[in-house]
N, C-alpha and C. Protein backbone atom coordinates (compact mmCIF):
# COMPACT_ATOMS: atom_id res chain seq x y z
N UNK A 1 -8.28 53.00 -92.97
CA UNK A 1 -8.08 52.58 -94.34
C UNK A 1 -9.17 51.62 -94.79
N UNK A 2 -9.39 51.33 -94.09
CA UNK A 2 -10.21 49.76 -94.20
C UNK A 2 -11.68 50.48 -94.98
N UNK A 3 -12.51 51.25 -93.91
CA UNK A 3 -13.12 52.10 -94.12
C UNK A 3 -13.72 52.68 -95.43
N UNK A 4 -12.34 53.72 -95.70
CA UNK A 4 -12.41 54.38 -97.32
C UNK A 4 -11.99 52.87 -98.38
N UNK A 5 -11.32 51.73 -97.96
CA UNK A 5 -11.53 50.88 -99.23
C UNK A 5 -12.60 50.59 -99.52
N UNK A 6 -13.89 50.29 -98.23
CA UNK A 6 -15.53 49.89 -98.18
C UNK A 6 -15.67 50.34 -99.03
N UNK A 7 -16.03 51.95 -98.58
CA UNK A 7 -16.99 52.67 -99.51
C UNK A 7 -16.28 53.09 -100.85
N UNK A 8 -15.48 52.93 -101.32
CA UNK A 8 -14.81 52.49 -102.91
C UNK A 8 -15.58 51.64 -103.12
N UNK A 9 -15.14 50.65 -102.65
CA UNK A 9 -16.31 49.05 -103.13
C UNK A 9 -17.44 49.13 -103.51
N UNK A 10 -18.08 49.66 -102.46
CA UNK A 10 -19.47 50.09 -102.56
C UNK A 10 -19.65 51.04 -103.63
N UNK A 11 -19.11 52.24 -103.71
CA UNK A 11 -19.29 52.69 -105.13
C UNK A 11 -19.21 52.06 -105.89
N UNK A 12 -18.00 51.71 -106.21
CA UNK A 12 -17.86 50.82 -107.69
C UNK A 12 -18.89 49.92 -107.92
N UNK A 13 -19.73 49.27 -107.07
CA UNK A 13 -20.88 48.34 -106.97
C UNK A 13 -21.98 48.83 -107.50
N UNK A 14 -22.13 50.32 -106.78
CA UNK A 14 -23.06 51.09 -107.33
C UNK A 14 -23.20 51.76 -108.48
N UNK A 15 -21.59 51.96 -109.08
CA UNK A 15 -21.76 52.13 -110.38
C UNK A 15 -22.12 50.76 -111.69
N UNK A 16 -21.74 49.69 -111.40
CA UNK A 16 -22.08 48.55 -111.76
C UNK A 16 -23.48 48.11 -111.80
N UNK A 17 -23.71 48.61 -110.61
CA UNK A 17 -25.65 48.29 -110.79
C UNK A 17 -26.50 49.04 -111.49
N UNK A 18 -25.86 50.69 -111.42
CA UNK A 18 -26.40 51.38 -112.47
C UNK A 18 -26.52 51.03 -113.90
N UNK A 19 -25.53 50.96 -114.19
CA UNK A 19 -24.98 50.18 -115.91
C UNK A 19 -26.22 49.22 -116.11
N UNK A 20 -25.68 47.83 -115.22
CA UNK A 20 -26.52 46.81 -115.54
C UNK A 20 -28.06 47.40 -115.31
N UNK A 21 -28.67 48.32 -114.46
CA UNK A 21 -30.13 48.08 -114.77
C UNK A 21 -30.54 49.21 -116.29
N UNK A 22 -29.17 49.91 -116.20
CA UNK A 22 -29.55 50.44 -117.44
C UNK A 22 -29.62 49.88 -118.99
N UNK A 23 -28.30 49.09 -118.90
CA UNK A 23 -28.36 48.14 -119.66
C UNK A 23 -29.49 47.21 -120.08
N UNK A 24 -30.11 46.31 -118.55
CA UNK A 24 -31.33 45.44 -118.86
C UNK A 24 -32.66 46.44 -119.29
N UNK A 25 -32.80 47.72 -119.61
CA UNK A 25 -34.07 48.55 -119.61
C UNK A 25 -33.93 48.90 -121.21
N UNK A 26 -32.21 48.90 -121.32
CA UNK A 26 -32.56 49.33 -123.21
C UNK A 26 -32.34 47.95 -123.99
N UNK A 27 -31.87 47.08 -123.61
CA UNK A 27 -31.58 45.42 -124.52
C UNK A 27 -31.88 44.99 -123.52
N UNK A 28 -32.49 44.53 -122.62
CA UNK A 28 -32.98 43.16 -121.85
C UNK A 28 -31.99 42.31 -121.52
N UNK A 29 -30.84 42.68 -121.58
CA UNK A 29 -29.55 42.07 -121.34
C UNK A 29 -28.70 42.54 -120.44
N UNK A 30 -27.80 41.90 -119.66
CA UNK A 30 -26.98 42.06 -118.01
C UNK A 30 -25.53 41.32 -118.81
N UNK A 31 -24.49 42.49 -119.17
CA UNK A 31 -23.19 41.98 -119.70
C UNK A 31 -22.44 40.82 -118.55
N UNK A 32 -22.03 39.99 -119.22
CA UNK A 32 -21.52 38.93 -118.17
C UNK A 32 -20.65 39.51 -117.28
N UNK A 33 -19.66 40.67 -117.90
CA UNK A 33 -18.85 40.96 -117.21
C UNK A 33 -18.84 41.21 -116.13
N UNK A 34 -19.82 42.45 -116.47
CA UNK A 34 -20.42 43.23 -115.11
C UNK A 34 -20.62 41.98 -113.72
N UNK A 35 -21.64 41.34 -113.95
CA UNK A 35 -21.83 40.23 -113.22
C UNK A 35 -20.64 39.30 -112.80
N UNK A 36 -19.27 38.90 -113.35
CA UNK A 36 -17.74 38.74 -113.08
C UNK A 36 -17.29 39.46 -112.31
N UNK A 37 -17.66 40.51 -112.76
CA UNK A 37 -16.48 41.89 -111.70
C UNK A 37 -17.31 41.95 -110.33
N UNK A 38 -18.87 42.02 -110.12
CA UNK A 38 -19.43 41.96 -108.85
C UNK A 38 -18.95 41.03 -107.91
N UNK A 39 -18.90 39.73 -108.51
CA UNK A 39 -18.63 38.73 -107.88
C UNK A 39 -17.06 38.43 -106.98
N UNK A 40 -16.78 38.69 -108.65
CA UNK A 40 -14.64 38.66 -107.85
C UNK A 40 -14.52 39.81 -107.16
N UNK A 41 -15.38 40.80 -106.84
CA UNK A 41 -14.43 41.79 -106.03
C UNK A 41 -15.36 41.63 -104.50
N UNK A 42 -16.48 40.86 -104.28
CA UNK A 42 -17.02 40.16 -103.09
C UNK A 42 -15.87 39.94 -101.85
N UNK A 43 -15.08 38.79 -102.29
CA UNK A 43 -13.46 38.90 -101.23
C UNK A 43 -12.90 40.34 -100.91
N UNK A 44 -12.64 41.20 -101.54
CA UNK A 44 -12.59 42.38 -100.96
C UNK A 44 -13.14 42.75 -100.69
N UNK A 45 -14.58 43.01 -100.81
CA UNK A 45 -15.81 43.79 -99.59
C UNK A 45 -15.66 42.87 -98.34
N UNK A 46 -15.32 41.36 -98.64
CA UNK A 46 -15.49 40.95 -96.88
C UNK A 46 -14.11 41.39 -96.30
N UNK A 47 -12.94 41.21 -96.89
CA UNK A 47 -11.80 41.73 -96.35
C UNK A 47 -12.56 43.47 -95.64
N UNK A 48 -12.60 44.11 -96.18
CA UNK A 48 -12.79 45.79 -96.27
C UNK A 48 -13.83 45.75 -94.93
N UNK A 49 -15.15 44.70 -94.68
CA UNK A 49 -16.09 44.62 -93.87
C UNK A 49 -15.50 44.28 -92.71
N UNK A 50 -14.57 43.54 -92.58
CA UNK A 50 -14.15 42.64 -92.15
C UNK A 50 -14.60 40.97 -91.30
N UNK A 51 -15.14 40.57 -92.41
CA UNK A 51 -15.55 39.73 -92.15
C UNK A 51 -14.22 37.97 -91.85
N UNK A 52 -15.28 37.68 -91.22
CA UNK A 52 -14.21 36.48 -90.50
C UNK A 52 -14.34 35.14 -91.64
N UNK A 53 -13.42 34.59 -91.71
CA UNK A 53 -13.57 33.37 -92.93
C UNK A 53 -14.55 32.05 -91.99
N UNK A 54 -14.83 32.19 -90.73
CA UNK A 54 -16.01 31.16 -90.29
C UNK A 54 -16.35 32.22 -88.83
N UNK A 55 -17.28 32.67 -89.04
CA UNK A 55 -18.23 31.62 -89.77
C UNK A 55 -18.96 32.74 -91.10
N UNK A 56 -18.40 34.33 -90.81
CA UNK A 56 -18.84 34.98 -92.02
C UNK A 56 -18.66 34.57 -93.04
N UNK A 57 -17.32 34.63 -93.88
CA UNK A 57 -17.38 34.10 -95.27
C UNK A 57 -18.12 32.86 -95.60
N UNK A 58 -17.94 31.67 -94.88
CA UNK A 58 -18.86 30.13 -94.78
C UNK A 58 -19.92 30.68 -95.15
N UNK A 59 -20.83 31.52 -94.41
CA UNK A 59 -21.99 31.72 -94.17
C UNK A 59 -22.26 32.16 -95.51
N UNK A 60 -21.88 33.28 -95.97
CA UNK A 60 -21.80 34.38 -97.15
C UNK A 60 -21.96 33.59 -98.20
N UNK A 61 -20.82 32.48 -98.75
CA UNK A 61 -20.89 31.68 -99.65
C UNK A 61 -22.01 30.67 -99.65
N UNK A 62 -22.40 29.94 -98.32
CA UNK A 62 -23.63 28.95 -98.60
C UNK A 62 -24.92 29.58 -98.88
N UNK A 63 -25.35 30.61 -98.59
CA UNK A 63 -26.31 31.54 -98.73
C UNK A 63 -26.62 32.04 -100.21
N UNK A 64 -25.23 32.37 -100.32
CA UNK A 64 -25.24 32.85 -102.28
C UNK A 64 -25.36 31.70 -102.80
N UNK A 65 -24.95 30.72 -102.32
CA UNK A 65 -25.39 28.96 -103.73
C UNK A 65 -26.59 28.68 -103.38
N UNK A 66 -27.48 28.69 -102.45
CA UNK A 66 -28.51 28.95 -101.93
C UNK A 66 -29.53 29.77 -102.61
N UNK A 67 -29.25 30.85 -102.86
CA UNK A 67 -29.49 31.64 -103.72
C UNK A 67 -29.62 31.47 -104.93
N UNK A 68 -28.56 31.40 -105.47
CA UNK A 68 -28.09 31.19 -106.86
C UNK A 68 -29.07 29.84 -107.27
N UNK A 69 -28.85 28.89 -106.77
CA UNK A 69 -30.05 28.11 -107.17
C UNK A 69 -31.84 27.80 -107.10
N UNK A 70 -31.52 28.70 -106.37
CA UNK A 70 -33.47 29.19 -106.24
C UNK A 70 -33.54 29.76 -107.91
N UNK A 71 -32.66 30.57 -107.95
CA UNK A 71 -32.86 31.63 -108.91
C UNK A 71 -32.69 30.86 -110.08
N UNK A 72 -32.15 29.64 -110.61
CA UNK A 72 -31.71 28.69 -111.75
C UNK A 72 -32.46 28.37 -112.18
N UNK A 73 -33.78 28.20 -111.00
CA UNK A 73 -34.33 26.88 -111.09
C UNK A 73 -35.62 28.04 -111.62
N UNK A 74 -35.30 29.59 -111.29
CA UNK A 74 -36.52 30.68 -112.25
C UNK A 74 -36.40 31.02 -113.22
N UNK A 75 -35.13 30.58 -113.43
CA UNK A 75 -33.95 30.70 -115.48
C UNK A 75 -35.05 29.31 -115.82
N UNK A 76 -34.72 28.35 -115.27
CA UNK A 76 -35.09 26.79 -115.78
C UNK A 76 -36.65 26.96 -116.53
N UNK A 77 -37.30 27.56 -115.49
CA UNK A 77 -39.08 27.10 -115.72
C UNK A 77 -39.18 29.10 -116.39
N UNK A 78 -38.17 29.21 -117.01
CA UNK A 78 -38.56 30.60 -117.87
C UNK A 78 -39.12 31.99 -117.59
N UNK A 79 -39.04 31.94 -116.06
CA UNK A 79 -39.34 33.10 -115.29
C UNK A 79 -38.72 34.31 -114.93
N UNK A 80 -37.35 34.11 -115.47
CA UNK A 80 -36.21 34.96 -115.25
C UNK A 80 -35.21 34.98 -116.30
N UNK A 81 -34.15 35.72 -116.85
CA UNK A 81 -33.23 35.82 -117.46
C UNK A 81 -32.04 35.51 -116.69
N UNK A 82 -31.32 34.78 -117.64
CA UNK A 82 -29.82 34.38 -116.93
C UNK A 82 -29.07 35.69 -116.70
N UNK A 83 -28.78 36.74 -117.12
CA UNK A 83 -28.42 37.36 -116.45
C UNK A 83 -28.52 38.26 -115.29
N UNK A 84 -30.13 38.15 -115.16
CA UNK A 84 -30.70 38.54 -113.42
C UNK A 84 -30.27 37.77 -112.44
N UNK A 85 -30.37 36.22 -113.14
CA UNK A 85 -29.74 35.39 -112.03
C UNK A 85 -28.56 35.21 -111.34
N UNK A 86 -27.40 35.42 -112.82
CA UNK A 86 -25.88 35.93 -112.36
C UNK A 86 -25.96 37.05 -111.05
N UNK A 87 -26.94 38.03 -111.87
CA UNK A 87 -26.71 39.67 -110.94
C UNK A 87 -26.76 39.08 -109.93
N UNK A 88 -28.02 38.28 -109.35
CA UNK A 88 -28.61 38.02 -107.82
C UNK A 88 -27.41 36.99 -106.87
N UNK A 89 -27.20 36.12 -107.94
CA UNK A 89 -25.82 34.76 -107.43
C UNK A 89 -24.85 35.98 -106.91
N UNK A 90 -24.25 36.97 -108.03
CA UNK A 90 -23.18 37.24 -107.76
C UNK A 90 -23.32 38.98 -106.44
N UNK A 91 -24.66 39.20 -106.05
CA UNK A 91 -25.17 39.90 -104.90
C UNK A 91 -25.08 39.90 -103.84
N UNK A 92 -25.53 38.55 -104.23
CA UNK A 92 -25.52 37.28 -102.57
C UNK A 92 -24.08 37.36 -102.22
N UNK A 93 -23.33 37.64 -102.65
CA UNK A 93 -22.20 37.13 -102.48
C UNK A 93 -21.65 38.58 -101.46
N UNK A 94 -22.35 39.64 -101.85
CA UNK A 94 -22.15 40.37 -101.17
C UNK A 94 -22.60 41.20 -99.81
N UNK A 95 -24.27 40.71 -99.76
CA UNK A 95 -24.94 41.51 -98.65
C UNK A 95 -25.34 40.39 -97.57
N UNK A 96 -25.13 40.34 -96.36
CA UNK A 96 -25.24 39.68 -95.28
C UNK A 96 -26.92 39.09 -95.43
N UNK A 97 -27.02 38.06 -95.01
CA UNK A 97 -28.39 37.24 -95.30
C UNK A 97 -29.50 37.60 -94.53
N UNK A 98 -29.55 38.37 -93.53
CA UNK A 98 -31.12 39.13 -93.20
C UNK A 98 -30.96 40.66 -94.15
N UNK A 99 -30.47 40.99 -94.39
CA UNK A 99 -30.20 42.13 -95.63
C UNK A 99 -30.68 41.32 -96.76
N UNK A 100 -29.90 40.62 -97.03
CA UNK A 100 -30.45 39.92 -98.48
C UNK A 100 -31.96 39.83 -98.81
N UNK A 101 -32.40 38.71 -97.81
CA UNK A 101 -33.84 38.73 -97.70
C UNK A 101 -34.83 39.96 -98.44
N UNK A 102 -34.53 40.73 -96.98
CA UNK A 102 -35.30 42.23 -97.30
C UNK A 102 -34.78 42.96 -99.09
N UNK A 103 -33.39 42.59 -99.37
CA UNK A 103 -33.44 43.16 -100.36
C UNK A 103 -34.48 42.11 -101.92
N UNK A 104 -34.24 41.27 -101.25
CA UNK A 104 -34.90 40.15 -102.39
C UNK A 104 -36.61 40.47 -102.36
N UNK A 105 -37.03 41.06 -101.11
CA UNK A 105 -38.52 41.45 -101.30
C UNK A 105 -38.89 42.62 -102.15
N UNK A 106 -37.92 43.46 -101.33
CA UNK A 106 -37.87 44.95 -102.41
C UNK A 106 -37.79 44.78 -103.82
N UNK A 107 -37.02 43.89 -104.36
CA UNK A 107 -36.63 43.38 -105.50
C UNK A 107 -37.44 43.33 -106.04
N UNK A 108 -38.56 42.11 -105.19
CA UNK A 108 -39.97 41.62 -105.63
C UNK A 108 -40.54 42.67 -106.08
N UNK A 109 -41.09 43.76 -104.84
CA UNK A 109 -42.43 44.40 -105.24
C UNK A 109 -42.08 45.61 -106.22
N UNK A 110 -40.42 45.78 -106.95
CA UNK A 110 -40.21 46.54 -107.38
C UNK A 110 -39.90 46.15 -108.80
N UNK A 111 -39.70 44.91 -108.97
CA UNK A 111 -40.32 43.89 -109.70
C UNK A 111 -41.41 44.16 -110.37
N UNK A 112 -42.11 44.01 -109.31
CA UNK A 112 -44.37 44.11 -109.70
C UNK A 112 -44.37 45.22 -110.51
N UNK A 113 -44.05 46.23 -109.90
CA UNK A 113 -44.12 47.67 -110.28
C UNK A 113 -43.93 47.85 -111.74
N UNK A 114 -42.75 47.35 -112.24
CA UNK A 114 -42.31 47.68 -113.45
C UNK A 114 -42.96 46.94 -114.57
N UNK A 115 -43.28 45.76 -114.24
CA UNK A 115 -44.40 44.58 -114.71
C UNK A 115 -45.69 45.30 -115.14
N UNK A 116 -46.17 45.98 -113.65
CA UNK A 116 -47.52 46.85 -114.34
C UNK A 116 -47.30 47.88 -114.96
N UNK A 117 -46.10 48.80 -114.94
CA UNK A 117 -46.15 49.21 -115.78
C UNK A 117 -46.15 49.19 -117.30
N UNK A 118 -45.09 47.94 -117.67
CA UNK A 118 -44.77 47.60 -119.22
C UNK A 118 -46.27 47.25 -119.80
N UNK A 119 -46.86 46.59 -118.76
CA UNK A 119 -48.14 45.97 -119.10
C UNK A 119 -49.18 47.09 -119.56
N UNK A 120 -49.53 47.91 -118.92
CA UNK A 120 -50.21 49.12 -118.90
C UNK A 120 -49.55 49.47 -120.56
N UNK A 121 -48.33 50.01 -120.82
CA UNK A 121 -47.56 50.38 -121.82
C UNK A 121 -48.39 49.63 -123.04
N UNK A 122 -47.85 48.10 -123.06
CA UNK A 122 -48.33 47.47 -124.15
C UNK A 122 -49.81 47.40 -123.87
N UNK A 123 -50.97 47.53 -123.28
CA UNK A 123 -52.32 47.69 -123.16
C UNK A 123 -52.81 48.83 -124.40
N UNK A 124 -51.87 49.85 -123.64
CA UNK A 124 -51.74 50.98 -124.51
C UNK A 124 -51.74 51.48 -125.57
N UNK A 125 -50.65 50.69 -125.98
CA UNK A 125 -49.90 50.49 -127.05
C UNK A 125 -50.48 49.35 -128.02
N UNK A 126 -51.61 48.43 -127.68
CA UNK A 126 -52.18 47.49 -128.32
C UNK A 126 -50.66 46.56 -128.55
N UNK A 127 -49.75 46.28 -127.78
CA UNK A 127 -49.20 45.36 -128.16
C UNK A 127 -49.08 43.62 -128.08
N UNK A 128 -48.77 42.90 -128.89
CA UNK A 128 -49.49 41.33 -128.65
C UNK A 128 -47.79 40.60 -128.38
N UNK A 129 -47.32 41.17 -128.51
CA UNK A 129 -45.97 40.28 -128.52
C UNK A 129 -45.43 40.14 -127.02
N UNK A 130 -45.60 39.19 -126.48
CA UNK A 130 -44.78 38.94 -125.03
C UNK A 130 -44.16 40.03 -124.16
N UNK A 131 -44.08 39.96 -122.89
CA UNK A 131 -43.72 40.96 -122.69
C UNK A 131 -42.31 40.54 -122.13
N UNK A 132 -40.93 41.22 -122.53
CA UNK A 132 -40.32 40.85 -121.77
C UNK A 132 -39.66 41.97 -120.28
N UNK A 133 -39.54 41.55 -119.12
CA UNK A 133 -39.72 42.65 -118.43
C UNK A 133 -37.61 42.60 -117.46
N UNK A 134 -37.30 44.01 -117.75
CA UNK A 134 -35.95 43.98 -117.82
C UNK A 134 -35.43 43.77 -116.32
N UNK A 135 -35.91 42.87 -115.40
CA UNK A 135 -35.77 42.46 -113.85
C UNK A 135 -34.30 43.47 -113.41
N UNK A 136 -33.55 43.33 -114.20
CA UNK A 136 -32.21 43.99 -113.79
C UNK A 136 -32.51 45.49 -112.80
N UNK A 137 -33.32 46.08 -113.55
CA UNK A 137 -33.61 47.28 -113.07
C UNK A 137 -34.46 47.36 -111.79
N UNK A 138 -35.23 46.21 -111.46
CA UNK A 138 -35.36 46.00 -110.40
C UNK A 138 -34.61 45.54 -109.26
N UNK A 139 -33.85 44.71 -109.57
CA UNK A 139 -32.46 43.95 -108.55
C UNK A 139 -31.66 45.23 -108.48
N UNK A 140 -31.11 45.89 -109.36
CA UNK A 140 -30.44 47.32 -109.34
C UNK A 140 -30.95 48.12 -107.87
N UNK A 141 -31.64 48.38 -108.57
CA UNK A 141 -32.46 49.24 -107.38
C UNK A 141 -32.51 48.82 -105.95
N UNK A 142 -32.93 48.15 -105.60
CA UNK A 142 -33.27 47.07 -104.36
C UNK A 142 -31.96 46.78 -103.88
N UNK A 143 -30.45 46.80 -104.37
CA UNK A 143 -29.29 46.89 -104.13
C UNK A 143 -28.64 48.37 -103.86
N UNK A 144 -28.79 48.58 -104.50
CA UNK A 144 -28.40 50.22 -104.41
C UNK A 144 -28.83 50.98 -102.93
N UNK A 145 -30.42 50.57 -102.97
CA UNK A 145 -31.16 50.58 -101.84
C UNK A 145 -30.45 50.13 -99.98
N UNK A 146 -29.71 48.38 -100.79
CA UNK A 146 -29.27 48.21 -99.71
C UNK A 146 -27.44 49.04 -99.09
N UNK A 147 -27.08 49.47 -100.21
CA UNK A 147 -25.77 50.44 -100.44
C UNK A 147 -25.40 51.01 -99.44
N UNK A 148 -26.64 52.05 -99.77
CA UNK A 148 -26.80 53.46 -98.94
C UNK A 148 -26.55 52.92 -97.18
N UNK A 149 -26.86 51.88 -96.69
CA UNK A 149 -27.01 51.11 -94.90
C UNK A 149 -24.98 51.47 -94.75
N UNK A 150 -24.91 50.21 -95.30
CA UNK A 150 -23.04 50.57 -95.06
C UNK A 150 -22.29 52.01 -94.89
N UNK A 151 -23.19 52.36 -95.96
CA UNK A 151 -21.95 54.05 -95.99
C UNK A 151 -22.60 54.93 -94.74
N UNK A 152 -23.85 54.68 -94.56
CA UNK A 152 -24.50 55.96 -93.49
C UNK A 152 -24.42 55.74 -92.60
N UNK A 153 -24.96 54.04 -92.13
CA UNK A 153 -24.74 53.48 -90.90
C UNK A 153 -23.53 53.10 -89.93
N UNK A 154 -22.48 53.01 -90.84
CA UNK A 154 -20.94 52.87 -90.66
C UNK A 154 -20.32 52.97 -89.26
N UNK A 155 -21.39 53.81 -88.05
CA UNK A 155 -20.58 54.27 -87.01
C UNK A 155 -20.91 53.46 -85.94
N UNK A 156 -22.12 52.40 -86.08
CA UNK A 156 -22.40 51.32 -85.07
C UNK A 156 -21.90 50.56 -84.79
C-alpha cells in the first residue's frame, strides 16, 4: 500500500510541476497554491517513503529552511521571483539532500539554458525591455527529473 500511495504522490507532484512551469512560461508567475499543496502534502511523501521523524524528517525540514533561505536572500537582491523560491522551499521539503543538491545544479544549468535562449529571442527580436526569465520551468524540470529515481528505482 505504502508503495502505490508513493507513486500517487509523486504523480500528483508531477502534475503540479507541470502546471507551475507552465504557468511561469506564459505569466512569469507560480500560483501560491500550487506551491501550498507541494508543501502540505511533503508529510505524506515521508509517511509513504517512510521516513523516520529523527533523524529523516529533522533532517528534511532543516535542509528545506536552509534552502528556503539561500533562496530569499535571491528574492532579496532581485535575482529570483518569489514564487520560484516558494517552488524550491516547498521541494526541499520533499527530495532527500544529496538529491536535492544534484537537483539544484540541474536546475542551474537548465536555468542557463533558457536564459540563452530568451536572450538570443530578444537579440532577435531587437528587444530593450528587461528580460524576465520564467525559472519555474527550470526548477520544474530538474524535479520531474528527480521523480522518475523513486518510481523506477523503487526495488533497492
Amino acid at each position: 500500500m505504502g508503495d502505490s500511495v508513493a507513486i500517487a504522490l509523486l504523480g500528483a507532484l508531477g502534475l503540479l510541476l507541470v502546471s507551475a512551469g507552465i504557468e511561469d512560461a506564459r505569466v512569469r508567475e507560480i500560483a501560491n497554491w500550487k506551491n501550498a499543496v507541494i508543501a502540505l502534502f511533503a508529510p505524506a511523501w515521508w509517511w509513504a517513503a517512510g521516513y523516520t521523524l529523527w533523524p529523516d524528517v529533522g533532517v528534511q525540514l532543516i535542509v528545506a529552511a536552509l534552502v528556503f533561505g539561500l533562496f530569499v536572500a535571491a528574492f532579496a537582491l532581485g535575482q529570483m521571483g518569489g514564487g520560484d523560491v516558494k517552488l524550491i522551499g516547498a521541494l526541499a521539503l520533499w527530495i532527500p539532500p544529496t538529491a536535492l543538491v544534484w537537483m539544484l545544479i540541474i536546475m542551474s544549468l537548465i536555468g542557463g539554458l533558457v536564459t540563452i535562449v530568451l536572450l538570443i529571442e530578444a537579440r532577435w527580436q531587437a528587444k530593450r525591455e528587461p528580460l524576465e526569465i520564467p525559472y519555474g520551468v527550470a526548477i520544474a524540470i530538474a524535479a520531474l527529473l528527480w521523480i522518475r529515481e523513486p518510481i523506477f528505482n523503487h526495488f533497492g
